[in-house]
Protein backbone atom coordinates (compact mmCIF):
# COMPACT_ATOMS: atom_id res chain seq x y z
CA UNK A 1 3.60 239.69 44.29
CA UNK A 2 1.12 237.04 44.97
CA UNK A 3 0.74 235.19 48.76
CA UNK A 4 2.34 232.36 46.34
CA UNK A 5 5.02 233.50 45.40
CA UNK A 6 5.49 235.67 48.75
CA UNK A 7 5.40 231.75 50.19
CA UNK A 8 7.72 230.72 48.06
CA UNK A 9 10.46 233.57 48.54
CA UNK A 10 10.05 232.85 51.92
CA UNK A 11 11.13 229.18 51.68
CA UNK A 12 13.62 229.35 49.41
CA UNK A 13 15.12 232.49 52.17
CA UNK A 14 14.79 229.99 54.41
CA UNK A 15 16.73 227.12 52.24
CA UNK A 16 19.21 229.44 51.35
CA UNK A 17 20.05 230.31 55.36
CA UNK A 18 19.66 226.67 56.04
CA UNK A 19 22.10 225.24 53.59
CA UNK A 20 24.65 228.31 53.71
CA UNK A 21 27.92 227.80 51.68
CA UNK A 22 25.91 223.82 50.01
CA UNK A 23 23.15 226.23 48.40
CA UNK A 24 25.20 229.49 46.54
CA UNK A 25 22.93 228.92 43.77
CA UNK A 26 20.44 230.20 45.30
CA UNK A 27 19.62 233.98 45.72
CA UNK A 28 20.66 235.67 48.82
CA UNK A 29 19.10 239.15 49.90
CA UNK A 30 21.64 241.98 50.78
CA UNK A 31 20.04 241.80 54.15
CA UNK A 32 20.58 238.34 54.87
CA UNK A 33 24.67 238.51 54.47
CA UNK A 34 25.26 239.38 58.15
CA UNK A 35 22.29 236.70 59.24
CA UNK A 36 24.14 234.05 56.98
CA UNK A 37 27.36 234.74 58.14
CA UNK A 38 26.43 234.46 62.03
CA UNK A 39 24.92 231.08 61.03
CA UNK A 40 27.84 230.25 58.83
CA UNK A 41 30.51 230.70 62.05
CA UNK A 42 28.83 227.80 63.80
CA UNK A 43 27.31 225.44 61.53
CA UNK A 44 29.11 225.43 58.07
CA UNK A 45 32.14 223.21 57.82
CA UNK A 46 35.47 224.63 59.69
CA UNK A 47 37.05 225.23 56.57
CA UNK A 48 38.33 228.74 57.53
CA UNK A 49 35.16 230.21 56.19
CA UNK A 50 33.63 231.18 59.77
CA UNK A 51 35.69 229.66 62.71
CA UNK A 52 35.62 231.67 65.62
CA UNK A 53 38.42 229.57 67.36
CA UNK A 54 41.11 231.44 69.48
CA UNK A 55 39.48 234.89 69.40
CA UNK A 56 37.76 236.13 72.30
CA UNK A 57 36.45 239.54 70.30
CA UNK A 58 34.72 237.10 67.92
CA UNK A 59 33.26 235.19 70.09
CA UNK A 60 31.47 238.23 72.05
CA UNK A 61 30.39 239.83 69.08
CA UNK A 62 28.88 236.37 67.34
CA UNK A 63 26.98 236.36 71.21
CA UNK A 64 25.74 239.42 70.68
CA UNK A 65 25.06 238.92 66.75
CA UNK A 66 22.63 235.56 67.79
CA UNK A 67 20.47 237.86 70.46
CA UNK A 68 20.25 240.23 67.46
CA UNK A 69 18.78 237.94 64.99
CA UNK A 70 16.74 234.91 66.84
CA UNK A 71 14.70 234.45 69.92
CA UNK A 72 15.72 233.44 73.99
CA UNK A 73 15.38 230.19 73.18
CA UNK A 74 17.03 229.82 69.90
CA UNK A 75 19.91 231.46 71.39
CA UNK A 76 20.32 229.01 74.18
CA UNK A 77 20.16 225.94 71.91
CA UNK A 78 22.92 228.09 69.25
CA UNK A 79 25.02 229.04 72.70
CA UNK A 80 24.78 225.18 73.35
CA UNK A 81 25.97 224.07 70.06
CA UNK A 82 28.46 226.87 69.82
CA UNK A 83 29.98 225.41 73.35
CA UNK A 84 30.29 221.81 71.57
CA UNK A 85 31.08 222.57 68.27
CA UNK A 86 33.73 225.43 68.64
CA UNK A 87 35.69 224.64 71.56
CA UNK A 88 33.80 226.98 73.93
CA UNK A 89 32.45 223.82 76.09
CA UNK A 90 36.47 222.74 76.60
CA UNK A 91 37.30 225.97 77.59
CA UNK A 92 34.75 226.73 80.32
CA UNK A 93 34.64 223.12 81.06
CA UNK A 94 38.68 223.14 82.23
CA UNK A 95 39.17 225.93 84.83
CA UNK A 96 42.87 225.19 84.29
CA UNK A 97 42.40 226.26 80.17
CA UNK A 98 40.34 229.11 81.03
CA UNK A 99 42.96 230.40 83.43
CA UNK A 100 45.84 230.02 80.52
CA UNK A 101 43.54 232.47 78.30
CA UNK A 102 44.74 235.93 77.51
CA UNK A 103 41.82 237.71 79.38
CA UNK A 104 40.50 241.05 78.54
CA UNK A 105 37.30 242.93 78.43
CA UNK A 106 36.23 241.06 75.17
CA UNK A 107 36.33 237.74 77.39
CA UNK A 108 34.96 239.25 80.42
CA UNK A 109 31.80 239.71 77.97
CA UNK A 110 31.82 236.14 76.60
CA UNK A 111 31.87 234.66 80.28
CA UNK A 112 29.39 237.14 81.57
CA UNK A 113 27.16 235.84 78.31
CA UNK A 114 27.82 232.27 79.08
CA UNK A 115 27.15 233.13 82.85
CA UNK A 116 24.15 230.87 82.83
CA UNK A 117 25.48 227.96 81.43
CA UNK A 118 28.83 227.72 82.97
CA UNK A 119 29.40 224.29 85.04
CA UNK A 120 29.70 225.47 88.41
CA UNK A 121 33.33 223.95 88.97
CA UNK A 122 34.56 226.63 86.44
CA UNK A 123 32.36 229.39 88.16
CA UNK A 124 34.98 230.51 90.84
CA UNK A 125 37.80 230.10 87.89
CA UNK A 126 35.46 232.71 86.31
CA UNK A 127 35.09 234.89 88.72
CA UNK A 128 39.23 235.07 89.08
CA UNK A 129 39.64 235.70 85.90
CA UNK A 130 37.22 238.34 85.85
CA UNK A 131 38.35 239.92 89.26
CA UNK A 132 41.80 240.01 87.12
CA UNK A 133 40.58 242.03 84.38
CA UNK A 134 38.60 244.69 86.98
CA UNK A 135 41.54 244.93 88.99
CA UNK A 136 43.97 245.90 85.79
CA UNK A 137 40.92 248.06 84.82
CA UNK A 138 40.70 249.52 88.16
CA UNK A 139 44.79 250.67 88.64
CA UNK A 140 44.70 251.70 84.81
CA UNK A 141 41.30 253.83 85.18
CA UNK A 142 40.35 254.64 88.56
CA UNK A 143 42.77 257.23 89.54
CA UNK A 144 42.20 259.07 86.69
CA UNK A 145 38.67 259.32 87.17
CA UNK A 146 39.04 259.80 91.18
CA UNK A 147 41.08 263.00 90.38
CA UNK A 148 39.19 264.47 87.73
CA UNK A 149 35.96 264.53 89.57
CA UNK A 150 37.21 265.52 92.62
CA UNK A 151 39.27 268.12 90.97
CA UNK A 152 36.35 269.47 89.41
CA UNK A 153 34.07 269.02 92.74
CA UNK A 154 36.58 271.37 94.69
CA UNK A 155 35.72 273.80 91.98
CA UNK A 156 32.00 273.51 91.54
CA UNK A 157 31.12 273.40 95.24
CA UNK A 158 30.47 276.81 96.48
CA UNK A 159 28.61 276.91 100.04
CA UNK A 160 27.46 280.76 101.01
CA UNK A 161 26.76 280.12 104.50
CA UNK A 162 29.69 278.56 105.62
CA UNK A 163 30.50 278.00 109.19
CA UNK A 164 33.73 278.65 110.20
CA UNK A 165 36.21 276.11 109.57
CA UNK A 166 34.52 275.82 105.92
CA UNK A 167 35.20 279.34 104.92
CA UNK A 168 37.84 279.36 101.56
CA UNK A 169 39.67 281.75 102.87
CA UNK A 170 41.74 282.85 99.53
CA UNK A 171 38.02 283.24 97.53
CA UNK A 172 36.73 285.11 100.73
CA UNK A 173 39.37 287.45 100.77
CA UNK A 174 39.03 288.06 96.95
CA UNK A 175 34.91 288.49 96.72
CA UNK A 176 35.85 291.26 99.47
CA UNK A 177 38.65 293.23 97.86
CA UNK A 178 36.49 296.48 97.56
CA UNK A 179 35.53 296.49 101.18
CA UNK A 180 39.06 296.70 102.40
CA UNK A 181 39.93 299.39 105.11
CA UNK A 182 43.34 301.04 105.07
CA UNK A 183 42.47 302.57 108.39
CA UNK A 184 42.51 299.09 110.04
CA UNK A 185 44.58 297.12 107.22
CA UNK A 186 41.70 295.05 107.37
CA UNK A 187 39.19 293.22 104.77
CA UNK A 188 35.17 293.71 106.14
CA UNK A 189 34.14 289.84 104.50
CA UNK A 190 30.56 291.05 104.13
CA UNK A 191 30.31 288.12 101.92
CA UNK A 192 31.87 284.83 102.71
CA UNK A 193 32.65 281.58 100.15
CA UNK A 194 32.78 278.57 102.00
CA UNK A 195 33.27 275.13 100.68
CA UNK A 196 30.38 273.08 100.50
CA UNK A 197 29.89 270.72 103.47
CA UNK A 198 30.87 267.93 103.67
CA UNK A 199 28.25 265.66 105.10
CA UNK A 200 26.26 266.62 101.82
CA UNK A 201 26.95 264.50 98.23
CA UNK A 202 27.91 267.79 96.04
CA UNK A 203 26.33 265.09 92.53
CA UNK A 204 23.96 262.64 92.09
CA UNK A 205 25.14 260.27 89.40
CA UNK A 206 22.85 257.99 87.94
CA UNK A 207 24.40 255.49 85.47
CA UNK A 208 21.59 253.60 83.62
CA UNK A 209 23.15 250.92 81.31
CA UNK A 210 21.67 248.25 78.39
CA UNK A 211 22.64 244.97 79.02
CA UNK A 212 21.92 243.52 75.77
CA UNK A 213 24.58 241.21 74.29
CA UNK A 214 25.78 244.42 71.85
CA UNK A 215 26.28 246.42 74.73
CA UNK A 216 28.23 243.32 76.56
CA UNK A 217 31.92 245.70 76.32
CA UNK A 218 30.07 249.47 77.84
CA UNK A 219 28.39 246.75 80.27
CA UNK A 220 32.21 245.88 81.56
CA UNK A 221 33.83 249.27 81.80
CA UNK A 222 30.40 251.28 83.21
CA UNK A 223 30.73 248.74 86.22
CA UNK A 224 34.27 249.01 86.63
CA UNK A 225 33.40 253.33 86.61
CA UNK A 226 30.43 252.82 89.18
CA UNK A 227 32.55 251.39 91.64
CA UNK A 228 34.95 253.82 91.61
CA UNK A 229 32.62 256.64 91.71
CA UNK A 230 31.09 255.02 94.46
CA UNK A 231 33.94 255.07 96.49
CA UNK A 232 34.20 258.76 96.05
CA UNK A 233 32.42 259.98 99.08
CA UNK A 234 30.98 263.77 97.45
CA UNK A 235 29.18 262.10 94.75
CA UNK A 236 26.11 259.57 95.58
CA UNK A 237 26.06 257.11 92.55
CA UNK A 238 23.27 254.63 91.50
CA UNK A 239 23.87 252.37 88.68
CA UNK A 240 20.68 250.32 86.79
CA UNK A 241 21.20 247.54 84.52
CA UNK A 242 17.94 246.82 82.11
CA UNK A 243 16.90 244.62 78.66
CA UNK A 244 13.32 244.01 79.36
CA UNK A 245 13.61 243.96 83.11
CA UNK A 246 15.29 246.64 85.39
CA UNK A 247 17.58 245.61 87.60
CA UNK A 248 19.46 248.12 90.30
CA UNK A 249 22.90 247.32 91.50
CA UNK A 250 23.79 249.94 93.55
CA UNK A 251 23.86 247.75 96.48
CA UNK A 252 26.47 245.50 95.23
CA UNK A 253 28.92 248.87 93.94
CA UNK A 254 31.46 247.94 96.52
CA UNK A 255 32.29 244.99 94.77
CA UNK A 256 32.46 245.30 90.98
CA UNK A 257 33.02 241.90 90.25
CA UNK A 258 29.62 241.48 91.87
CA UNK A 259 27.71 244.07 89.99
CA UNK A 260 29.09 242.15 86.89
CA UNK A 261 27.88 238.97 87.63
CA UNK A 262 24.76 240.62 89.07
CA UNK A 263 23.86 241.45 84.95
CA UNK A 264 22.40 239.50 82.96
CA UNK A 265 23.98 240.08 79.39
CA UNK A 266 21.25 238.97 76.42
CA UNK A 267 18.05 239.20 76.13
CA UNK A 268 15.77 242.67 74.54
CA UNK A 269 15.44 246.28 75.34
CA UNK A 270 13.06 248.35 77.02
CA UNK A 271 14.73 252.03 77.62
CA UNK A 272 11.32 253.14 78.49
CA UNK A 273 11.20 250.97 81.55
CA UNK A 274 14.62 251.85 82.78
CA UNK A 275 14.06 255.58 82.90
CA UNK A 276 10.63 255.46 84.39
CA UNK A 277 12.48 253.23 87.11
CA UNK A 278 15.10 256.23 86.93
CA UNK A 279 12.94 258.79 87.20
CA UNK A 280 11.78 257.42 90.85
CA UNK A 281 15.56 258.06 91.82
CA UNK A 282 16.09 261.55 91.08
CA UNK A 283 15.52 263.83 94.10
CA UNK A 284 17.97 266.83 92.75
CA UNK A 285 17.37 267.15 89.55
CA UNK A 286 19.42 270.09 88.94
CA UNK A 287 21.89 268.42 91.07
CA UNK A 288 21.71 264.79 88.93
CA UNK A 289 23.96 263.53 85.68
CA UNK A 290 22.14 261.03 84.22
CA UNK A 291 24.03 258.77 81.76
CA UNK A 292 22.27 256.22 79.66
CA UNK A 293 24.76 253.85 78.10
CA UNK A 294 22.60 252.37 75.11
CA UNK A 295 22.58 252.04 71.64
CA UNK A 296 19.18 254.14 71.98
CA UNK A 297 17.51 250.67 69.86
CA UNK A 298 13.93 250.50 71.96
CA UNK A 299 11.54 247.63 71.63
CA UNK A 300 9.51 249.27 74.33
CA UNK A 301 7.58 252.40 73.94
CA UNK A 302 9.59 254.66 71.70
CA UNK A 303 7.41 257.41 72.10
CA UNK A 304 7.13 257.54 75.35
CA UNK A 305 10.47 256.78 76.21
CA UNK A 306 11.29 260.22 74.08
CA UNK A 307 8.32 261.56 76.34
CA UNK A 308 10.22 260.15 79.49
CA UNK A 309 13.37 261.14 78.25
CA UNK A 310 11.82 265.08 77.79
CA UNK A 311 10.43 265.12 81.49
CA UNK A 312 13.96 264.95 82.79
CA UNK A 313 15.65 267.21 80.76
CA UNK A 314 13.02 269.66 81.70
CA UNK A 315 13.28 268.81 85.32
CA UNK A 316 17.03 270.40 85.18
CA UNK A 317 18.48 266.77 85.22
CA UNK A 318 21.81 267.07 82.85
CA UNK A 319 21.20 263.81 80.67
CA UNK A 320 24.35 262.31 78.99
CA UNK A 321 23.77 259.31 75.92
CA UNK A 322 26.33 257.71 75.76
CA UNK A 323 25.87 255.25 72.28
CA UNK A 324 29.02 252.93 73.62
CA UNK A 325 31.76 252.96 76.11
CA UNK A 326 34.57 250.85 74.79
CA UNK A 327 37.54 250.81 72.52
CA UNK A 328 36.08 250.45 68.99
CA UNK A 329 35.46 252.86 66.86
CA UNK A 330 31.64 253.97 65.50
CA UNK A 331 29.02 251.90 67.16
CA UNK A 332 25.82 250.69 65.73
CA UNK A 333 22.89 252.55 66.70
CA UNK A 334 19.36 254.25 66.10
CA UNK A 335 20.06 257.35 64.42
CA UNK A 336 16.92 258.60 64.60
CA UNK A 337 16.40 257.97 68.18
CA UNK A 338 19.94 259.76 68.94
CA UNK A 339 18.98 262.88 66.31
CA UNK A 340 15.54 263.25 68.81
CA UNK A 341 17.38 263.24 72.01
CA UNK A 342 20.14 265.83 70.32
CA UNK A 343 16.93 267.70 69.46
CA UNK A 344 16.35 268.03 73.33
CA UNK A 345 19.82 268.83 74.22
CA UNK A 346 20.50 265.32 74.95
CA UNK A 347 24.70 264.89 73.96
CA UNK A 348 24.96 261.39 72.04
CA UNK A 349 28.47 259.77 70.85
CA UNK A 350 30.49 257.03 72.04
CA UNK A 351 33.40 257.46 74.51
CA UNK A 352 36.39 255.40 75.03
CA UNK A 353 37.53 254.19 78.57
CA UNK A 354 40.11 256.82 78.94
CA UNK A 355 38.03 259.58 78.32
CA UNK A 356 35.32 258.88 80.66
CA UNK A 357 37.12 260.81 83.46
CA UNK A 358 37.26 263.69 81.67
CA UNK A 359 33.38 263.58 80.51
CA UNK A 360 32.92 263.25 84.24
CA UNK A 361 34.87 266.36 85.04
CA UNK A 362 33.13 268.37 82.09
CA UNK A 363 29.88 266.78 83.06
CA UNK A 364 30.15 267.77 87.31
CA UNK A 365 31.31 271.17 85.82
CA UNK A 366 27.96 271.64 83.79
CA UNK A 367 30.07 272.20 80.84
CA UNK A 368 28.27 272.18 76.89
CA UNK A 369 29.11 268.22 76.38
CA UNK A 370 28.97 268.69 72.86
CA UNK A 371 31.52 271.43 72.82
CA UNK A 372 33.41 269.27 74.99
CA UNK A 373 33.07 266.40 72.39
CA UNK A 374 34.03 268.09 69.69
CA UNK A 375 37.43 269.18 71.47
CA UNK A 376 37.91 265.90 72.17
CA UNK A 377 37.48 265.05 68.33
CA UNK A 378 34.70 262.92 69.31
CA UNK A 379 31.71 262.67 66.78
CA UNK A 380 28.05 263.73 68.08
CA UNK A 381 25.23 262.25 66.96
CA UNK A 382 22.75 265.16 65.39
């Protein structure tokens, strides 16, 4: 094809995406459907072809769609137009409309998108609705999780040395079964089990999570699950937030609503970045889960994040990829990225809320995640 006609493909693509629904005579690429369709929700006519009115869902997904497709700043100006033109000004405008809403997850994301824009009258309206949805998360999810990790902590610990008030007792008395003396009706504990002590975090969990606008749901619930694992006192827990900046949180874990509104949904993605930050906060590596919530799509360094990704594996950190941790079914993401970190021994699938706990408890236990996965009838990427 000539640079003429190339030119001329281009602007009649660029017509075509322009007009929307006016120009269906002209030719529209297989690839462009999804762009048109993101364009057609705000701009064509609201003739029930692409309203997003009364669904939050739609409305974090089209976020996330327009940080897919165009630029910061095109995003702003679409995020501006969206708020006049669909109803989302009105509704973060009137704290007493945005209190009637039906909030869930799926709205937590939109406000957390439209963080930056939000007129400040409406921010503490925000914040209650969002402290409303962590709480419900927090009674639904956290005592689940609490109990599975410490269940599986009381199992995993093991301290040889123990002093006396941390000997186990019943796992003493069985290591020494041979050694017992019917003379004296006595057990000689030549070797003693001991829990381990308590002064000492038993795991190091690093949660390392992508903040782009796809991610906006996992983003939600990883928060909600750092501050709970947090508040477990035998685990030490560090949570990073990154697009093309890294951001770490862990200060602000005893308040998840904080570590929420301390993210900035939007923007790129440079895993490469986050786990060379992450690297710098693994001291135990055979000690250390590392999870990396991402959809594994890198516009850093792909090679090097592999490289990066290689160095702690081999360090004895157990790494965990988790491609999304919400409620929907398959995510989107880079096959081939997930099929090199499988390669490694890297585990990559998408969990639901409810069975993070258990991942946890598999995970502190050193179990084969895939094995796990696949009991769990959860598809691994390969």
């Amino acid at each position: 094809m000539s640079t003429q006609e190339t030119d001329q493909a281009a602007l009649r693509r660029r017509w075509r995406l322009m007009l929307g629904s006016e120009a269906d005579n002209l030719p529209l690429a297989p690839a462009d459907v999804p762009l048109e369709r993101t364009l057609g929700a705000l701009y064509d006519r609201q003739d029930g072809r692409g309203s997003l009115h009364g669904s939050a869902p739609n409305v974090a997904r089209w976020l996330g769609d327009i940080r897919e497709y165009f630029p910061a700043s095109v995003v702003q100006v679409m995020q501006q137009d969206a708020m006049e033109r669909l109803g989302l000004q009105q509704m973060l405008l009137e704290p007493e409309m945005l209190r009637s809403v039906q909030a869930d997850v799926h709205l937590v994301a939109t406000l957390l998108s439209l963080n930056r824009l939000m007129p400040s009258k409406t921010k503490d309206t925000a914040r209650q609705v969002v402290r409303g949805v962590v709480e419900q998360l927090e009674r639904k999810l956290g005592s689940p999780l609490r109990q599975a990790v410490s269940g599986s902590l009381n199992r995993a610990a093991r301290n040889h040395r123990p002093r006396h008030n941390e000997i186990d007792w019943l796992r003493t008395i069985r290591a020494n079964l041979r050694h017992y003396q019917a003379d004296y009706q006595t057990i000689i504990a030549e070797r003693r089990v001991g829990f381990a002590r308590k002064s000492q975090s038993l795991r190091d969990i690093v949660l390392c999570v992508d903040q782009s606008g796809s991610m906006a749901p996992s983003v939600v619930y990883a928060s909600v699950f750092a501050a709970v694992l947090a508040s477990i006192k035998s685990v030490s827990t560090q949570v990073v937030v990154f697009d093309t900046a890294v951001v770490d949180l862990t200060p602000l874990l005893a308040d998840p609503v904080e570590v929420l509104f301390g993210t900035q949904l939007g923007g790129g993605t440079d895993i490469d970045q986050a786990l060379a930050y992450c690297q710098g906060l693994v001291k135990r590596p055979q000690e250390t889960i590392f999870v990396l919530i991402s959809d594994l799509y890198e516009g850093g360094n792909a090679k090097q994040m592999l490289a990066r990704a290689r160095a702690m594996v081999d360090s004895g950190v157990q790494m965990i990829a988790l491609l999304a941790l919400d409620d929907h079914g398959a995510p989107s993401y880079d096959h081939r990225h997930a099929a090199q970190f499988a390669a490694m021994g890297i585990p990559c699938f998408a969990c639901t809320p409810d069975k993070f706990p258990d991942l946890m408890a598999a995970a502190i236990k050193k179990q084969d995640m895939a094995a796990w996965a696949a009991q769990n009838d959860i598809a691994v990427a390969a």
